[in-house]
Protein backbone atom coordinates (compact mmCIF):
# COMPACT_ATOMS: atom_id res chain seq x y z
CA UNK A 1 -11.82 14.07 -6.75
CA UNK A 2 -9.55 16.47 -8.45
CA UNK A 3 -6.06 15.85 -9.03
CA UNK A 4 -4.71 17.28 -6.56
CA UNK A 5 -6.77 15.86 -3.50
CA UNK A 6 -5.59 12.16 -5.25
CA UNK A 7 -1.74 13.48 -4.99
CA UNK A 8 -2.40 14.14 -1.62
CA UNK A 9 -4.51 10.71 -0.43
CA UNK A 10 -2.08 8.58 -2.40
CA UNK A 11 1.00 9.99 -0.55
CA UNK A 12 -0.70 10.33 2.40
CA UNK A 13 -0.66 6.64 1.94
CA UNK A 14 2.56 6.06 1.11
CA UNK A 15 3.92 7.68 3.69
CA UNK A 16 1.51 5.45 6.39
CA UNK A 17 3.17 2.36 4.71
CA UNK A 18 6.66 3.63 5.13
CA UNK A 19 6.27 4.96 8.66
CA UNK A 20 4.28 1.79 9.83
CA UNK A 21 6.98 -0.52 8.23
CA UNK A 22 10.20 2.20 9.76
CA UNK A 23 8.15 1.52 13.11
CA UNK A 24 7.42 -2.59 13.24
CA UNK A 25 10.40 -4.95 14.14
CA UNK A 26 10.36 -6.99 10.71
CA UNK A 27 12.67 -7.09 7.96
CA UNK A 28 11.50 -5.68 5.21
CA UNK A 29 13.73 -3.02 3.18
CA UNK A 30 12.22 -0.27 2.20
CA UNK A 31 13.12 2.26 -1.52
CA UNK A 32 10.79 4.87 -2.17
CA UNK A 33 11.62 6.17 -6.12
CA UNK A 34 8.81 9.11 -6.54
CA UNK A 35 5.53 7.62 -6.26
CA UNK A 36 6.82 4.09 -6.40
CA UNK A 37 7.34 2.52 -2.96
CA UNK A 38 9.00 -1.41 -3.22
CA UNK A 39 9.18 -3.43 0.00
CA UNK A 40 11.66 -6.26 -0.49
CA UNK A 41 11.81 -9.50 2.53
CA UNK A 42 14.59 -11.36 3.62
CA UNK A 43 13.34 -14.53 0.98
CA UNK A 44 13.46 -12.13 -2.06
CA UNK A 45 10.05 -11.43 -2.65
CA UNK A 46 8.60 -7.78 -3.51
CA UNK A 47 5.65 -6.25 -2.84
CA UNK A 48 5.60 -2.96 -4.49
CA UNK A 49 2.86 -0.23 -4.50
CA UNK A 50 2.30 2.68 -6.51
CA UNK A 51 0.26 5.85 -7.47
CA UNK A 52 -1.44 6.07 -10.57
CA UNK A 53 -2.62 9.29 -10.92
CA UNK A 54 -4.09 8.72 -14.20
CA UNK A 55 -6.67 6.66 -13.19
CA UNK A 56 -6.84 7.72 -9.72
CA UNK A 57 -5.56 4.48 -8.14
CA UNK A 58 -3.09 2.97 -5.58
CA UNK A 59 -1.39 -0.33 -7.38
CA UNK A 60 -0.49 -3.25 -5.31
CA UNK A 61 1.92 -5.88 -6.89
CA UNK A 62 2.70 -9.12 -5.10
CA UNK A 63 3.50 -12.63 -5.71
CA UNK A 64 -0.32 -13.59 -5.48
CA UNK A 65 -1.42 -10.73 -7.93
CA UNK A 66 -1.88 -7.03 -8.75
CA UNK A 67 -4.67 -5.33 -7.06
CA UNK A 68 -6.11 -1.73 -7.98
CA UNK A 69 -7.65 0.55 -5.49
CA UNK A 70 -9.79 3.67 -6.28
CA UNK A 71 -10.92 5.97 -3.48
CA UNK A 72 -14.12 5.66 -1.93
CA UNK A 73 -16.70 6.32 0.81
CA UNK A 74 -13.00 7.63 2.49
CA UNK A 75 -10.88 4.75 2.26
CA UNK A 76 -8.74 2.99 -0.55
CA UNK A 77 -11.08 -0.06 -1.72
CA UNK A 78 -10.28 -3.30 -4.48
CA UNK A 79 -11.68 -2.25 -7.63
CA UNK A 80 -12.06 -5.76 -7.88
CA UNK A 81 -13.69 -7.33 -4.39
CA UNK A 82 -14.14 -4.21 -2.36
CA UNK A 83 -11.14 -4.67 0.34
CA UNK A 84 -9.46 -2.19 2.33
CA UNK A 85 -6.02 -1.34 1.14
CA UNK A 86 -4.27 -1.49 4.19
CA UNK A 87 -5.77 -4.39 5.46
CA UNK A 88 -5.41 -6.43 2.17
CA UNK A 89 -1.65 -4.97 2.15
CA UNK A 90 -1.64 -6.39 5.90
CA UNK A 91 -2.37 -9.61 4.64
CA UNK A 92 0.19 -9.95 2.11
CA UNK A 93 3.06 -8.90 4.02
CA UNK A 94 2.09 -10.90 7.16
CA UNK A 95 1.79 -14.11 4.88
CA UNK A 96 4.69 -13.27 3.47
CA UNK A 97 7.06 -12.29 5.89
CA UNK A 98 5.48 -14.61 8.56
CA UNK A 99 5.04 -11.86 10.89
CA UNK A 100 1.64 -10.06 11.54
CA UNK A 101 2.36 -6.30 10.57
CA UNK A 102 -0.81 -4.13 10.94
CA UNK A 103 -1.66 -0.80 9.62
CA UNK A 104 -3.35 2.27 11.14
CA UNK A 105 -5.97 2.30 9.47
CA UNK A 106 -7.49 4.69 7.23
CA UNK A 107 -5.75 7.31 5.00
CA UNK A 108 -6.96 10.72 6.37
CA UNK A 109 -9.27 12.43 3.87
């Protein structure tokens, strides 16, 4: 994948996460600096994710650890255990904030 077509996946993305949290009735707060997006509940705790274009990677950092996830077969995958981003992302929040928040789905290619 060139750089680029990365740019454009990973804030493709980024912008899913911010317009599915704008659009779910939880409270999370939401800062966007550049390619760094934090999401901050109500009990203190952070999840931020970021762009790394570098290695070609979305980072996800959370109180139960940092994930990395490359692109592949057209989704955002653990370089680690093979999960989805968005659905791994799901899970953190939703244990986190105690309410199930669910993404689209896929980043468009």
């Amino acid at each position: 994948m060139t750089e680029s077509e990365f740019l454009e996946r990973a804030e493709a993305a980024l912008r899913q996460v911010e317009t599915a949290i704008d659009a779910a009735d939880v409270d999370i707060e939401l800062s966007r600096a550049g390619n760094v997006l934090t999401l901050e509940l109500d009990d203190g705790s952070r999840v931020v994710v970021n762009s790394q274009a570098p290695m070609q990677q979305l980072w996800l950092a959370a109180r139960s650890g940092a994930h990395h996830y490359a692109w592949v077969d057209g989704g955002w995958h653990d370089t680690r255990d093979g999960s989805e981003f968005f659905a791994s992302l799901s899970r953190i929040l939703s244990a986190l904030g105690g309410t199930p928040i669910v993404f689209g789905g896929r980043t468009p290619a």
